[in-house]
Protein backbone atom coordinates (compact mmCIF):
# COMPACT_ATOMS: atom_id res chain seq x y z
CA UNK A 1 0.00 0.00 0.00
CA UNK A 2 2.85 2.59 0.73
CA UNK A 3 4.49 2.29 -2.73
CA UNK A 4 0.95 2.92 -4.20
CA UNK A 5 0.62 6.02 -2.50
CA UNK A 6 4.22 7.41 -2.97
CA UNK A 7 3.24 7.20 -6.91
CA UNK A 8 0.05 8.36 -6.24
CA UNK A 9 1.44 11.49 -4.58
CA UNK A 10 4.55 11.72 -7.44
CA UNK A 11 1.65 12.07 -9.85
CA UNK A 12 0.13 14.69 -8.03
CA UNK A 13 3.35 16.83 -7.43
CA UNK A 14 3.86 16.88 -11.46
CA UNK A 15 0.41 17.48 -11.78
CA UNK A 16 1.03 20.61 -9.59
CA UNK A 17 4.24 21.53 -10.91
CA UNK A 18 2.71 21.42 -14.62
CA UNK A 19 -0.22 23.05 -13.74
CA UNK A 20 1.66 25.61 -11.52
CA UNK A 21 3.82 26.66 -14.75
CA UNK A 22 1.02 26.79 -16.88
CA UNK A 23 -0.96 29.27 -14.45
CA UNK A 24 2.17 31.32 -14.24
CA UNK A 25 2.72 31.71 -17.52
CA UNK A 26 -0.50 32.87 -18.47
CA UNK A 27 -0.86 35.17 -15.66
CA UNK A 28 2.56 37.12 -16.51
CA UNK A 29 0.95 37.31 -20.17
CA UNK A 30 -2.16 39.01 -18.45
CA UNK A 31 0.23 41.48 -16.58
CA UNK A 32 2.30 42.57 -19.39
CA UNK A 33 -0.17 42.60 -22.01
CA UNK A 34 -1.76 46.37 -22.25
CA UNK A 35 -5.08 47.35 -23.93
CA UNK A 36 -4.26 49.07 -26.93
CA UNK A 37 -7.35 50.73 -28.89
CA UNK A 38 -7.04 49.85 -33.01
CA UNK A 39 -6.29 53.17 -34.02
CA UNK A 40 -3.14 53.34 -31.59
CA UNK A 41 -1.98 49.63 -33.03
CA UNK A 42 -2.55 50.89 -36.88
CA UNK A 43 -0.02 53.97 -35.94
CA UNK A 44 2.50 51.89 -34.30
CA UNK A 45 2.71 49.47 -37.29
CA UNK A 46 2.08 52.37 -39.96
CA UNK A 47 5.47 53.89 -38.48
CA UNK A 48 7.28 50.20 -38.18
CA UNK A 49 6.13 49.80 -42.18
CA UNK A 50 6.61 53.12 -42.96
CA UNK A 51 10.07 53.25 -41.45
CA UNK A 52 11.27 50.24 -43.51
CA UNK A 53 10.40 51.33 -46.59
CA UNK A 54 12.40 53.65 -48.98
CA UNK A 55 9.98 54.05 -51.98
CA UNK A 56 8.38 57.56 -50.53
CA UNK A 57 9.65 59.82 -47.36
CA UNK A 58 7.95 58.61 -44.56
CA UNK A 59 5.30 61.08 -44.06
CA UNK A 60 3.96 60.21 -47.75
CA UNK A 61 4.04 56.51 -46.45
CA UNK A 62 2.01 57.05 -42.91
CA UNK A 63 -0.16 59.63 -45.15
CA UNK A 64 -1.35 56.91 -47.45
CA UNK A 65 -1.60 54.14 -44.00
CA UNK A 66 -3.44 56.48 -42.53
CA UNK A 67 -5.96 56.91 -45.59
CA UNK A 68 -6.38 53.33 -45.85
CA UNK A 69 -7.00 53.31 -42.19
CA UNK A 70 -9.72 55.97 -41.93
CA UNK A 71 -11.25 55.21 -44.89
CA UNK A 72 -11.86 51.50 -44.57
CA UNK A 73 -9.27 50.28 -46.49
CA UNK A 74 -10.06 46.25 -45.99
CA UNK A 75 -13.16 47.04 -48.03
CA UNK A 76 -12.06 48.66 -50.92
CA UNK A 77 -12.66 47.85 -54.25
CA UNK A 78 -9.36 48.01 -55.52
CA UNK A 79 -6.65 47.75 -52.99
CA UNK A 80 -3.78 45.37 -54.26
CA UNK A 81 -0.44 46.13 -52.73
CA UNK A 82 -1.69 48.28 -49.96
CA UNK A 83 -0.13 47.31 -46.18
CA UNK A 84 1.45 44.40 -48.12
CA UNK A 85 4.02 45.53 -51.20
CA UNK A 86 6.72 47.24 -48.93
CA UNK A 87 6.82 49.47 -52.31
CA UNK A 88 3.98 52.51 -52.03
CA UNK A 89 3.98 53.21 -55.28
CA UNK A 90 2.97 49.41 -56.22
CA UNK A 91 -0.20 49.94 -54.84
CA UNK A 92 -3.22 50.23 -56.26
CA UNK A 93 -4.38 53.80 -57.38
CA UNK A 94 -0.54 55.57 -56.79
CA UNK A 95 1.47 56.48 -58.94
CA UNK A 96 4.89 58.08 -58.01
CA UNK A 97 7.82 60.20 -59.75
CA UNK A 98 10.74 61.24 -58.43
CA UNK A 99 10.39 59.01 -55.37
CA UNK A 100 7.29 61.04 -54.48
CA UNK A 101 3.69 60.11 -54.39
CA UNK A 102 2.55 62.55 -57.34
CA UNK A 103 -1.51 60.87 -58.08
CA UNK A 104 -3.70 59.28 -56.17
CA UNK A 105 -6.59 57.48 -57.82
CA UNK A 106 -9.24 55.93 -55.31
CA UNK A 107 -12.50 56.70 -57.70
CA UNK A 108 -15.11 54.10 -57.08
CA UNK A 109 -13.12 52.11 -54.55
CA UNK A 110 -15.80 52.35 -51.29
CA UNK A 111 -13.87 54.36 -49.17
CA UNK A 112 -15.96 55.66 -46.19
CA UNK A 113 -15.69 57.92 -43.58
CA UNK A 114 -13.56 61.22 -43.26
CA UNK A 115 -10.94 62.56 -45.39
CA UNK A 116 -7.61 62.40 -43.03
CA UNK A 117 -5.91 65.43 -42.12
CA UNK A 118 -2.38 64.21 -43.18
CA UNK A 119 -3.04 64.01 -46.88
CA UNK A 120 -1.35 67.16 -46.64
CA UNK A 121 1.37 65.78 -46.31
CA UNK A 122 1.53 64.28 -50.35
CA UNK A 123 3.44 67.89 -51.23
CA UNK A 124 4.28 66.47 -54.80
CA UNK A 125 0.39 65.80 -55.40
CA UNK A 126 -0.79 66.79 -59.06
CA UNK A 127 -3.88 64.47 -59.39
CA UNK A 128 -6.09 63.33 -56.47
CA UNK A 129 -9.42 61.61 -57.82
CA UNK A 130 -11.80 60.71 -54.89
CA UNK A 131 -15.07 60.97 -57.12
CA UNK A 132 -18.28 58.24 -56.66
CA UNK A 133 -17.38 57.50 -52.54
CA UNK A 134 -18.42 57.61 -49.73
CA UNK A 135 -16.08 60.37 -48.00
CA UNK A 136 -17.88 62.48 -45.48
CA UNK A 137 -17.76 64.91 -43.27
CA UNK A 138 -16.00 68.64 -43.71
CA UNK A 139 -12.94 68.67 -45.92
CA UNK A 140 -9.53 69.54 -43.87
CA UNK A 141 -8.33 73.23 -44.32
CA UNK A 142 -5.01 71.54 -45.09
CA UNK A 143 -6.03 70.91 -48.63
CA UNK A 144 -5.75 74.22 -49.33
CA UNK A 145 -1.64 73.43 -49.25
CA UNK A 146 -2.21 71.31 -52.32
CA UNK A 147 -2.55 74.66 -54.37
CA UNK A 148 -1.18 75.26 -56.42
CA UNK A 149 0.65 71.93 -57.82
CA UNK A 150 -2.45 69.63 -57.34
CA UNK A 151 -4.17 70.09 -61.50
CA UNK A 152 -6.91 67.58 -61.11
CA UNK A 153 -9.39 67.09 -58.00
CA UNK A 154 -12.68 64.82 -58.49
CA UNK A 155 -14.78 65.23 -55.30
CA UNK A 156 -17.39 64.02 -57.03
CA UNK A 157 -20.36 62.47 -55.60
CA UNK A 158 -19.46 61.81 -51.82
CA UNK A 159 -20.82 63.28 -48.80
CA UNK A 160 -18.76 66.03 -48.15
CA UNK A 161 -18.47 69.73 -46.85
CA UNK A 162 -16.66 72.92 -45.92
CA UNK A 163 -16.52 74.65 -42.75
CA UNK A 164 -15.37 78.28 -43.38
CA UNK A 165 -15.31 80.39 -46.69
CA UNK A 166 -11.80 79.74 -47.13
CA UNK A 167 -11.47 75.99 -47.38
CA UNK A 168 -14.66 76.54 -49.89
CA UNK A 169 -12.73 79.26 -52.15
CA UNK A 170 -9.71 77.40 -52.16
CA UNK A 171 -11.28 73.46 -53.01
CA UNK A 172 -13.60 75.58 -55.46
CA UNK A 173 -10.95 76.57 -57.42
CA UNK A 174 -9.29 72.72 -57.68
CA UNK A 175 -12.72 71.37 -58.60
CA UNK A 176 -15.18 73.96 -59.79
CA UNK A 177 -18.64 72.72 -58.93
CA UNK A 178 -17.87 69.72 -56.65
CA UNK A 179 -20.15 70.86 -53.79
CA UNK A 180 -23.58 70.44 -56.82
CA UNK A 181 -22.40 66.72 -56.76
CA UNK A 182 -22.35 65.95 -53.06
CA UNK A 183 -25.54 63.34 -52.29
CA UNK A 184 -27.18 64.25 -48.68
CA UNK A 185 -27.79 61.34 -46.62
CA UNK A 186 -30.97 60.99 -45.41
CA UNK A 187 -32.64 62.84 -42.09
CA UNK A 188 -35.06 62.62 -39.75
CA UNK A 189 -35.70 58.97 -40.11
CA UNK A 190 -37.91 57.26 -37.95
């Protein structure tokens, strides 16, 4: 009966031991792991990516992430290349010169939401066609740094605005009669 139990309680140490690791292990993954929000994990690999690669300067690369980001990149139309050809201007809808991103052609693709701030930042920009979307809300001010090198803007048929008489004079002058195109989404639905 004694040697039964001295197995019997061998078993059981193991058993702890194993079960002892395993508990550890997952609880230091628990206390090092941090909640980080989507947005703050697309930045941190848009700067890893956009660090690596030498097609663009970086702030054309994290301009274009960010785009794809905000705009619900994973559902666009056409979106070969994008977050996976380490070359930015392999990817669908840019085209580059110079080692600068000089057009950007995202017509009909279903991109959705607002237009990002740090287009901007696309200083070489001649052509930007963002016609038959679904871009919405006011259009940055800092478009009005695309003048005067940027020779073709479609705004076409989104959901857009302007918020001040400036921004409106200045995209007015890029794309004469954008704002007639703009479709209203519905109001006061029950």
């Amino acid at each position: 009966m004694r040697g039964r139990s001295k197995v019997w309680y061998r078993g059981r140490a193991y058993f702890g031991v194993i079960f002892g690791v395993v508990a550890a292990s997952l609880l230091v993954g628990v206390l090092l792991a941090r909640p980080v929000d989507a947005q703050e994990a697309g930045r941190e690999s848009a700067a890893v990516f956009c660090a690596t690669q030498q097609a663009v300067p970086r702030a054309e690369c994290e301009a274009l992430l960010e785009l794809y980001q905000r705009t619900d990149g994973p559902h666009w139309v056409r979106k070969a290349g994008w977050l996976v050809e380490p070359n930015v201007c392999a990817w669908a809808g840019v085209t580059c010169a110079g080692g600068r991103v000089v057009e950007l052609n995202l017509s009909a693709n279903r991109l959705q939401g607002p237009v990002p701030r740090t287009l901007s930042a696309l200083t070489a920009l001649s052509s930007l066609q963002f016609q038959n979307n679904s871009l919405a809300g006011p259009i940055p001010f800092e478009f009005c740094k695309f003048q005067p090198h940027l020779t073709q803007l479609s705004l076409g048929y989104n959901l857009l605005s302007v918020q001040g008489a400036q921004v409106a004079a200045c995209v007015d002058a890029m794309d004469p009669g954008w704002q007639l195109t703009q479709t209203t989404p519905p109001q006061n639905i029950v």
